[in-house]
C-alpha atoms as a PDB file:
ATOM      1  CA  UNK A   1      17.617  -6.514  -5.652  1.00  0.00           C
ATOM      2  CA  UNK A   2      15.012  -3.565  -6.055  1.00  0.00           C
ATOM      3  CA  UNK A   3      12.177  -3.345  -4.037  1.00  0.00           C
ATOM      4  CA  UNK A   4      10.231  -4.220  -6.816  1.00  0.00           C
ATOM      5  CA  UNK A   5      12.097  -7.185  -7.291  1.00  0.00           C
ATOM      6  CA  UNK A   6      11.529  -8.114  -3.138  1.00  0.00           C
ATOM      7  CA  UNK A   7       7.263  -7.512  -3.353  1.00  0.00           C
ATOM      8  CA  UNK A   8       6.764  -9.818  -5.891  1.00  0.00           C
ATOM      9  CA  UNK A   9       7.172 -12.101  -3.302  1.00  0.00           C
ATOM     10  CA  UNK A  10       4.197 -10.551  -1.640  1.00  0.00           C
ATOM     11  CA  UNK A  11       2.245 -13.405  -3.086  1.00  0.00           C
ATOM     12  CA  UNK A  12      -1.126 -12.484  -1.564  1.00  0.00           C
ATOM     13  CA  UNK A  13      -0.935  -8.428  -2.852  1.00  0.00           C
ATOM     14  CA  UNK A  14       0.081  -9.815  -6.818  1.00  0.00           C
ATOM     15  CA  UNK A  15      -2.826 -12.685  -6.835  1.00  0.00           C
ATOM     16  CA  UNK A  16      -5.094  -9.916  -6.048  1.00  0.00           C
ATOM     17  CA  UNK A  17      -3.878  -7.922  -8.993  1.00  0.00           C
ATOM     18  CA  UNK A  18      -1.910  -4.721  -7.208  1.00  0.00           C
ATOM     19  CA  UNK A  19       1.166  -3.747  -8.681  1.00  0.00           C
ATOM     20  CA  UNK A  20       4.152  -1.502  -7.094  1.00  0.00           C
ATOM     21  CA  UNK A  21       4.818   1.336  -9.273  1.00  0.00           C
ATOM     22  CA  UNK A  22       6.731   3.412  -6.986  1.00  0.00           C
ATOM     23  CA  UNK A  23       9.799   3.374  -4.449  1.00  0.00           C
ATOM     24  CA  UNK A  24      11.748   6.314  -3.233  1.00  0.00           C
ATOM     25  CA  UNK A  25      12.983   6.694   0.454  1.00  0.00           C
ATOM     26  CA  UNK A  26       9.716   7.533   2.601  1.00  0.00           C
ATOM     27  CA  UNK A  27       7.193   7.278  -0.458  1.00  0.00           C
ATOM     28  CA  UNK A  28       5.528   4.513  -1.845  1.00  0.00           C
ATOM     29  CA  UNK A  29       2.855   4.362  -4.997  1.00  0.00           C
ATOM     30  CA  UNK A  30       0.705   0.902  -5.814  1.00  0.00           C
ATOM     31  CA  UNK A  31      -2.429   0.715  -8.413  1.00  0.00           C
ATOM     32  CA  UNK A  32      -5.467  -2.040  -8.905  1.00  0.00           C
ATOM     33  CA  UNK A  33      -7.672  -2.520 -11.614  1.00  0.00           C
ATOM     34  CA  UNK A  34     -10.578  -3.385 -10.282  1.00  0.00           C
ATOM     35  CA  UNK A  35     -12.445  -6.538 -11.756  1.00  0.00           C
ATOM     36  CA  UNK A  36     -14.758  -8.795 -10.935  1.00  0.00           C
ATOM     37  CA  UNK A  37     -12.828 -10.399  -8.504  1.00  0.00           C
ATOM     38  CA  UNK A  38     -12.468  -7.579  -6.542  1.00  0.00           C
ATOM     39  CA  UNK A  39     -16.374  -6.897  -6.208  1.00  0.00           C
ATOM     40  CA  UNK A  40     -18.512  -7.190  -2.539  1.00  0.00           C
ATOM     41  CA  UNK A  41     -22.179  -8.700  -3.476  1.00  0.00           C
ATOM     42  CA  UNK A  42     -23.551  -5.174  -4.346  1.00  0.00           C
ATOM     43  CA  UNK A  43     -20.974  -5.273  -6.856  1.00  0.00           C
ATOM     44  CA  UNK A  44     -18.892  -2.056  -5.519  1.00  0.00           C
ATOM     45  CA  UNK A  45     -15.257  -2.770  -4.713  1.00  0.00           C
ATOM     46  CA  UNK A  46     -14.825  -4.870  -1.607  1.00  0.00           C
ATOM     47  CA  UNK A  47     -13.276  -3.468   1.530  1.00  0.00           C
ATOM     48  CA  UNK A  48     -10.375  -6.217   1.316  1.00  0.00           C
ATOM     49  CA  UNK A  49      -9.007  -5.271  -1.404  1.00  0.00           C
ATOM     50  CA  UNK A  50      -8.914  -1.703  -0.858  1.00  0.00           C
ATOM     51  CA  UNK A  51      -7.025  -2.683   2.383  1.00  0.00           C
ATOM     52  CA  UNK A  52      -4.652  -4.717   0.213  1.00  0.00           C
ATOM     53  CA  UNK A  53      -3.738  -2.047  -1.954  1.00  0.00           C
ATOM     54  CA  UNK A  54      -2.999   0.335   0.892  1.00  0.00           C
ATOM     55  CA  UNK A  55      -1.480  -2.237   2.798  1.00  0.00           C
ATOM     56  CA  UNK A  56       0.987  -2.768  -0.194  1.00  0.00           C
ATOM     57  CA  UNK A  57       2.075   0.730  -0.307  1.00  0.00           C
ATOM     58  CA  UNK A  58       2.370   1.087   3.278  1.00  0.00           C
ATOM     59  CA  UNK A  59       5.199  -2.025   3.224  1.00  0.00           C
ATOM     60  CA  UNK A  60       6.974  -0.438   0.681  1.00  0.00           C
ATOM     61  CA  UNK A  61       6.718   2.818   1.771  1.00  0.00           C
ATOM     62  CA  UNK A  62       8.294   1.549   5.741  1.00  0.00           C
ATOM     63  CA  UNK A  63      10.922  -0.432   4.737  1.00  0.00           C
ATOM     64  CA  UNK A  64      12.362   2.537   2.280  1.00  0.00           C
ATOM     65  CA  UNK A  65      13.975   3.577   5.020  1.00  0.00           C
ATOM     66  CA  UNK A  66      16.371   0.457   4.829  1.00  0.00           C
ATOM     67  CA  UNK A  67      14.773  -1.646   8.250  1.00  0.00           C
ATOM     68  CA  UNK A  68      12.669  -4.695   7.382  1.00  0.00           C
ATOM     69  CA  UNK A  69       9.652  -2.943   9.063  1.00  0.00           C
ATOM     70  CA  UNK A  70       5.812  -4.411  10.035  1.00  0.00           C
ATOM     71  CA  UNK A  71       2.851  -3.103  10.624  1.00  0.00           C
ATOM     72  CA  UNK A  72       1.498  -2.724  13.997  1.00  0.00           C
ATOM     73  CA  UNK A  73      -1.909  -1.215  13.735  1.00  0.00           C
ATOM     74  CA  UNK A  74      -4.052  -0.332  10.692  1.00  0.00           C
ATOM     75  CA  UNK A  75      -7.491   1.771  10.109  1.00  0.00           C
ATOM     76  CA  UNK A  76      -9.246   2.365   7.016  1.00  0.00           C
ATOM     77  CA  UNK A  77     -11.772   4.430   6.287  1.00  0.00           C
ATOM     78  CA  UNK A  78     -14.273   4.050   3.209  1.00  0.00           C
ATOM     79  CA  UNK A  79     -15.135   7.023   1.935  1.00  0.00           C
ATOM     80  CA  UNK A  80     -16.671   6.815  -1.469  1.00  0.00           C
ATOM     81  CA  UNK A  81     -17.468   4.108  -3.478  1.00  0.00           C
ATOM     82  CA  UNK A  82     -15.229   2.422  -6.234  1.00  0.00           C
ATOM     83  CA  UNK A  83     -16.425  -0.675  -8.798  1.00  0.00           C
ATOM     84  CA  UNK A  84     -15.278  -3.002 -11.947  1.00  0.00           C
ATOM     85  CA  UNK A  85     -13.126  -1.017 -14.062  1.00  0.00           C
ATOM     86  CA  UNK A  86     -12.356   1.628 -12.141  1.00  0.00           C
ATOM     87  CA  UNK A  87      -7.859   2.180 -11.167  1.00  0.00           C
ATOM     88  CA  UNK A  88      -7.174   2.510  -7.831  1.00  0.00           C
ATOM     89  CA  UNK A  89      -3.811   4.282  -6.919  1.00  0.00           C
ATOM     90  CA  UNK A  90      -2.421   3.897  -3.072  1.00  0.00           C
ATOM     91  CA  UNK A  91       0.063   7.075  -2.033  1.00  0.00           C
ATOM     92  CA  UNK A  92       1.724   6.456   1.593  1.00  0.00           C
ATOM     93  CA  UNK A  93       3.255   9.124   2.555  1.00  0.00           C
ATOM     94  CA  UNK A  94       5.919   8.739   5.942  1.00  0.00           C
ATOM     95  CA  UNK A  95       4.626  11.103   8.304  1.00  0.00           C
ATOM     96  CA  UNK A  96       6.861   9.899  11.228  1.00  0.00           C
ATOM     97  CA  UNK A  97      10.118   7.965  11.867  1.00  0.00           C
ATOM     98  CA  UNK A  98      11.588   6.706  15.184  1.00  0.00           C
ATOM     99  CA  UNK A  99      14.234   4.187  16.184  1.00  0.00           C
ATOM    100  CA  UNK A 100      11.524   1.652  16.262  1.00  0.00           C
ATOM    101  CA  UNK A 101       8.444   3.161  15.232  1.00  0.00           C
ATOM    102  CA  UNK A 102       6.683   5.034  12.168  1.00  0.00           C
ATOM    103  CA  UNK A 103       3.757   6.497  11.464  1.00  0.00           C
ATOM    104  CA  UNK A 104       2.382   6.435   7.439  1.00  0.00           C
ATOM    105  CA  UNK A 105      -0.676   7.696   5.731  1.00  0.00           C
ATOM    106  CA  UNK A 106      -1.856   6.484   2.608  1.00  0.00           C
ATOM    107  CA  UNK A 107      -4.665   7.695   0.119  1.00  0.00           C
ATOM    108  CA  UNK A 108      -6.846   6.235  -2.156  1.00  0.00           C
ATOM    109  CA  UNK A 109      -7.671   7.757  -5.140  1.00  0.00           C
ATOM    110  CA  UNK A 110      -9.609   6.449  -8.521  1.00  0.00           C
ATOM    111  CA  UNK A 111      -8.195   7.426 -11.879  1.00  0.00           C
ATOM    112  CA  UNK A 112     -10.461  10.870 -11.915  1.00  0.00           C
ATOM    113  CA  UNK A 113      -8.608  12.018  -8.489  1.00  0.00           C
ATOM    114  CA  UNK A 114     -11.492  11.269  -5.998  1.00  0.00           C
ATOM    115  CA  UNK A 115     -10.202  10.338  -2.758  1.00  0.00           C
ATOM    116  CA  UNK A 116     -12.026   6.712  -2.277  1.00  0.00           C
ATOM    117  CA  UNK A 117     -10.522   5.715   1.471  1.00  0.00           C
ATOM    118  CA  UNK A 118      -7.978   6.801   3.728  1.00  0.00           C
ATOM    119  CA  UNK A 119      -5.566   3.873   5.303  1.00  0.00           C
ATOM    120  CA  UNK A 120      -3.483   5.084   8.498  1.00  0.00           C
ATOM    121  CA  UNK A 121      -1.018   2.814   9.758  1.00  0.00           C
ATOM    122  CA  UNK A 122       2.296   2.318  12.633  1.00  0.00           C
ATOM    123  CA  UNK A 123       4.898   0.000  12.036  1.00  0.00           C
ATOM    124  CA  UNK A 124       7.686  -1.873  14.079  1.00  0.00           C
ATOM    125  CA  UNK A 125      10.705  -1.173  12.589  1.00  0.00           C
ATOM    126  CA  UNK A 126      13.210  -4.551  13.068  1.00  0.00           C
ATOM    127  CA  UNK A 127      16.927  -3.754  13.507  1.00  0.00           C
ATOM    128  CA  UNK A 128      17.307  -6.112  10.492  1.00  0.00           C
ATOM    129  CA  UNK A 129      18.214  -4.170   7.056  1.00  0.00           C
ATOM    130  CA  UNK A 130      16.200  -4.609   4.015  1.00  0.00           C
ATOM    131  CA  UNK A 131      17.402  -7.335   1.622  1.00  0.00           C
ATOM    132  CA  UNK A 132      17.113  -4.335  -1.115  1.00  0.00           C
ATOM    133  CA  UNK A 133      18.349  -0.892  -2.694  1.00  0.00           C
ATOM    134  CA  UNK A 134      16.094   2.306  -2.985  1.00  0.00           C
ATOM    135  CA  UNK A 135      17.189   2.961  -6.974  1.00  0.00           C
ATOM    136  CA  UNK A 136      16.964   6.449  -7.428  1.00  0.00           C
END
């Protein structure tokens, strides 16, 4: 199993439209088209799904490291606005690995480069292995 194959089953991140494009050991990379759906009532893209997008990344991106790993804390911060159309990409990065901690950072960017938010998150990393394989 790939962990592609393993998010799918993140039925909450694929009903909201965010796909995994991108596994490698510390390093994850997920996109959204924005639509409609997606869209706060002044029609820019809501906060939630911004957070899901990071959030997706940041899962795949901790539990690279072969540990079924969750997240313990999570900030976001908005920094410019996105809206209907536009493709979000989520980078986390690993920034920090312990026995039972790590520490990721993930950026938003929109499909001209623009850094849209900033998602920081720690994780609890499990003693339980992943039920997949990093392909390289």
């Amino acid at each position: 199993m790939t962990a592609q194959d393993f998010f799918k089953d993140d039925i909450f991140a694929a009903d909201a439209g965010v796909q995994l494009l991108e596994v490698r050991e510390g390093y994850a990379k997920a996109e959204l088209v924005v639509g409609k759906q997606h869209l706060n009532a002044a029609h820019r893209t809501q906060g939630g799904a911004i957070f899901t997008l990071a959030d997706l990344a940041l899962a795949a991106c901790a539990n690279s490291q072969g540990k079924l790993s969750f997240s313990l804390s999570a900030n976001v911060t908005f920094l410019r606005e996105s809206g209907e159309g536009d493709t979000l990409t989520a980078e986390a990065h690993e920034k920090y690995i312990g026995r039972s901690t790590g520490y990721y950072e993930v950026d938003i960017i929109n499909q001209t480069g623009k850094l849209i938010a900033c998602f920081r998150s720690s994780v609890f990393r499990t003693d339980k292995d992943v039920p997949f394989c990093i392909s390289e």
